[in-house]
C-alpha atoms as a PDB file:
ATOM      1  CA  UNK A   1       2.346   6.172  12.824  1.00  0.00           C
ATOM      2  CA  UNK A   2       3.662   7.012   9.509  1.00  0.00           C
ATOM      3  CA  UNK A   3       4.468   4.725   6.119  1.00  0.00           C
ATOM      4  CA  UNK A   4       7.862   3.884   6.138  1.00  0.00           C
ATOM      5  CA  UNK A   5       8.444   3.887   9.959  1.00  0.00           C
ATOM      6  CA  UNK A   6       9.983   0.909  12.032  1.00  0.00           C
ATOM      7  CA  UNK A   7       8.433  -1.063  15.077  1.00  0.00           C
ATOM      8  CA  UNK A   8      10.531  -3.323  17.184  1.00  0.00           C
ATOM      9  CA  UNK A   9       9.507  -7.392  17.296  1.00  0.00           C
ATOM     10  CA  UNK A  10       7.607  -7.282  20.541  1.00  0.00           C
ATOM     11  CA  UNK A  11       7.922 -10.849  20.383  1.00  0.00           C
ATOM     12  CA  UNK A  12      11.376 -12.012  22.489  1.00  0.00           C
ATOM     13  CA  UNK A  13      11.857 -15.426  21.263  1.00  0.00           C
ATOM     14  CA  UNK A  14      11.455 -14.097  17.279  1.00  0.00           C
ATOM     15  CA  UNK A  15      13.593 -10.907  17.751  1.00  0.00           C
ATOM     16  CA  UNK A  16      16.804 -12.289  17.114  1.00  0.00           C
ATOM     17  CA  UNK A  17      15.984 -13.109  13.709  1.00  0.00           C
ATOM     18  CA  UNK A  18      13.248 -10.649  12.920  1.00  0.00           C
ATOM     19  CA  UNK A  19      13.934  -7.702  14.704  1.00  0.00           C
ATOM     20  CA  UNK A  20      11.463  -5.630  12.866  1.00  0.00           C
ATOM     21  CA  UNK A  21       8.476  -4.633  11.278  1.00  0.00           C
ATOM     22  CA  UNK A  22       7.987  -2.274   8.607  1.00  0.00           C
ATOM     23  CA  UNK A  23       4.788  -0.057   8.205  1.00  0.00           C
ATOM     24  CA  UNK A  24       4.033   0.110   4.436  1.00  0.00           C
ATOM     25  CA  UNK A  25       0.161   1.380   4.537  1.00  0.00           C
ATOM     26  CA  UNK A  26      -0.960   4.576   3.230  1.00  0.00           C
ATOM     27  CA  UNK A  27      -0.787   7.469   5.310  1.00  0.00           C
ATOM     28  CA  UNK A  28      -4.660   8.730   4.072  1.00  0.00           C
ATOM     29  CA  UNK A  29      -5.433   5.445   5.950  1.00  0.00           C
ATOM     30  CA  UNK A  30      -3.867   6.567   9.190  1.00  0.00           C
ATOM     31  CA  UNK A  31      -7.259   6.498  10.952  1.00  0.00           C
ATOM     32  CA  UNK A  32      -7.686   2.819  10.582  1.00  0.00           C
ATOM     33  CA  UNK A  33      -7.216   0.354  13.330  1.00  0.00           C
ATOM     34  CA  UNK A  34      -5.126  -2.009  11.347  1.00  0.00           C
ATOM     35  CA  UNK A  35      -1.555  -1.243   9.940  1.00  0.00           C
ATOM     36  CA  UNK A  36      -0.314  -3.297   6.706  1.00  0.00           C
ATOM     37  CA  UNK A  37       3.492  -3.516   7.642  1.00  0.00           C
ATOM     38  CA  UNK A  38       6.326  -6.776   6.025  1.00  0.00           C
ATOM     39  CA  UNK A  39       8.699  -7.671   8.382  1.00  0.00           C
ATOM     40  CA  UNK A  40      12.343  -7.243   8.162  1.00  0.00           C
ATOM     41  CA  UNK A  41      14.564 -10.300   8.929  1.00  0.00           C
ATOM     42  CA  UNK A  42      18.445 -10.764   9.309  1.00  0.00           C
ATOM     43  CA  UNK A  43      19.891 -11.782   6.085  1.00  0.00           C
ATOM     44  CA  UNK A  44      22.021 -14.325   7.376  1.00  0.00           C
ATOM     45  CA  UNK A  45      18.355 -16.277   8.556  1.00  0.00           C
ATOM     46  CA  UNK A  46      16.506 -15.426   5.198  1.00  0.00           C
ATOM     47  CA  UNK A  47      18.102 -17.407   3.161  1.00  0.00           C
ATOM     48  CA  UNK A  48      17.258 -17.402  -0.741  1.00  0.00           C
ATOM     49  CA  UNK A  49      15.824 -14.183  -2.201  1.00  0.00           C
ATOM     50  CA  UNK A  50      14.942 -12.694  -5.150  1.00  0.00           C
ATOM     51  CA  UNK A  51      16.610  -9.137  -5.776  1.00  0.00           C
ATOM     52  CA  UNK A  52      13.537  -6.837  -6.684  1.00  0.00           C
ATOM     53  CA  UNK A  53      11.258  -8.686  -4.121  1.00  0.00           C
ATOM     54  CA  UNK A  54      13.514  -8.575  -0.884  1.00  0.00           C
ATOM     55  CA  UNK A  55      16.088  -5.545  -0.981  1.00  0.00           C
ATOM     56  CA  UNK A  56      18.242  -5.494   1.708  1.00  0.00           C
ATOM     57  CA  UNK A  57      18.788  -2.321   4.164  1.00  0.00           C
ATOM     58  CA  UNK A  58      21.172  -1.663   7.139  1.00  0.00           C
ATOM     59  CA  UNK A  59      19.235  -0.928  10.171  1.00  0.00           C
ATOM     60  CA  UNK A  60      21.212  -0.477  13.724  1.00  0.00           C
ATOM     61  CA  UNK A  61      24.076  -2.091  12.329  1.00  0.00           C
ATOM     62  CA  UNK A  62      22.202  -5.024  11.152  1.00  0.00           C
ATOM     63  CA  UNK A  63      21.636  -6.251   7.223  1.00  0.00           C
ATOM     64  CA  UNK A  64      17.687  -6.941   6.877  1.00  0.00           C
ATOM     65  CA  UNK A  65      16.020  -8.505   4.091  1.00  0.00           C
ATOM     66  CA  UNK A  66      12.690  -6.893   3.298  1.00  0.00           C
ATOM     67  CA  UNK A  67      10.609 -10.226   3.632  1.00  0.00           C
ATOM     68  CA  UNK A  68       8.061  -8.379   0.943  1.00  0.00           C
ATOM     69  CA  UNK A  69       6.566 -11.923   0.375  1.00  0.00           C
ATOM     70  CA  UNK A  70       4.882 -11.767   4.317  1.00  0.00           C
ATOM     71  CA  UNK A  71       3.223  -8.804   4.334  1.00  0.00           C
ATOM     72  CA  UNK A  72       0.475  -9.071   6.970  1.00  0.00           C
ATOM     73  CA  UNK A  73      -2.051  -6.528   8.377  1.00  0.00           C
ATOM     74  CA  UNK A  74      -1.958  -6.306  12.287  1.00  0.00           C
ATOM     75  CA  UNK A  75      -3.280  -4.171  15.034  1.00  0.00           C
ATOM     76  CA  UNK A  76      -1.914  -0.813  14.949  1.00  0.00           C
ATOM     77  CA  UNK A  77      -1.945  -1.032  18.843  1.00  0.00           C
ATOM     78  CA  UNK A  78       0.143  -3.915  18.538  1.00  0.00           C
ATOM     79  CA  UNK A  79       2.946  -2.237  16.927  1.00  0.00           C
ATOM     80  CA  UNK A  80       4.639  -0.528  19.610  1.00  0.00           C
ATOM     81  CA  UNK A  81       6.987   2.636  19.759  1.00  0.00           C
ATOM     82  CA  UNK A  82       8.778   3.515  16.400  1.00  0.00           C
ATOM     83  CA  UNK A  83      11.950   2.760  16.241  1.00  0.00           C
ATOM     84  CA  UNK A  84      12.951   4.463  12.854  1.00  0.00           C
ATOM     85  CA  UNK A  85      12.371   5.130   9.380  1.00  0.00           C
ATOM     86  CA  UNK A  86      13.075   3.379   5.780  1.00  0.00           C
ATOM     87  CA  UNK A  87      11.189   6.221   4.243  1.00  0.00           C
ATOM     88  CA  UNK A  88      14.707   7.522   2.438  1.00  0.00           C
ATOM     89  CA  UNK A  89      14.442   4.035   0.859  1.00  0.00           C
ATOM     90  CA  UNK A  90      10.492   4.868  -0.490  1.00  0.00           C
ATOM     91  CA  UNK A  91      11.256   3.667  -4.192  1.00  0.00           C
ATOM     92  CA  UNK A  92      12.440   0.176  -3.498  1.00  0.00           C
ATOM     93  CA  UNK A  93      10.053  -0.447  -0.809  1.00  0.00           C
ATOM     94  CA  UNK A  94       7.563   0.573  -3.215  1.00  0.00           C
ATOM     95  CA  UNK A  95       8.624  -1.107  -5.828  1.00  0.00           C
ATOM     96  CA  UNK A  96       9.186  -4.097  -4.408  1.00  0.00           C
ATOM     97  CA  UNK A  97       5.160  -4.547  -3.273  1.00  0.00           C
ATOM     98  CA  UNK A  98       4.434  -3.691  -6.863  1.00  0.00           C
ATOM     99  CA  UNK A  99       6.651  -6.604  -8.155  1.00  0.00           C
ATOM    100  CA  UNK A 100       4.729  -8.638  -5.481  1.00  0.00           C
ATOM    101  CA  UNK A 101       1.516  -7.707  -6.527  1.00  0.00           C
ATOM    102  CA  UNK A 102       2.094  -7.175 -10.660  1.00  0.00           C
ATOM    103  CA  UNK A 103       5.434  -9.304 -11.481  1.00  0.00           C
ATOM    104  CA  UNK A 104       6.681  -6.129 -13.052  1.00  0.00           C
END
């Protein structure tokens, strides 16, 4: 597991509209059991969003909103296989957790 990389919605009935997950914890904190990741959702079913907060990224074809706002820690076992990487897309990601977290 590595910051930045994609897991697949294991859950079926959500997949359509959040297809994946996004694993934004530190990679000195690898060891953990736990993963902090935001979930990425189809922009056509996110609705309203603020620029900084949720940037938007093409993933398989698909136009995800970073749902920044949802960031949740789960199981790392839970994840799944990897299914990519955002990690050419570092800054914004990063940035938008520090406008989460700071309004700046």
């Amino acid at each position: 597991m590595a910051r930045f990389d994609l897991y697949a919605n294991r859950n079926a009935a959500e997949r359509r509209t959040l297809p994946f997950y996004l694993d934004v914890q530190a990679e000195s904190l690898r060891h953990l059991a736990t993963r902090v990741v935001i979930p990425l959702v189809v922009q056509s079913a996110f609705g309203p969003r603020i620029e900084y907060l949720h940037p938007v990224f093409e993933v398989q074809g698909k136009r995800l909103v970073l749902a920044t706002t949802d960031i949740v820690g789960v199981e790392a076992r839970l994840l799944g296989a990897r299914a990519g990487s955002l990690a050419e897309h570092s800054f914004e990601i990063v940035s938008a957790i520090d406008y989460l977290l700071a309004g700046v």
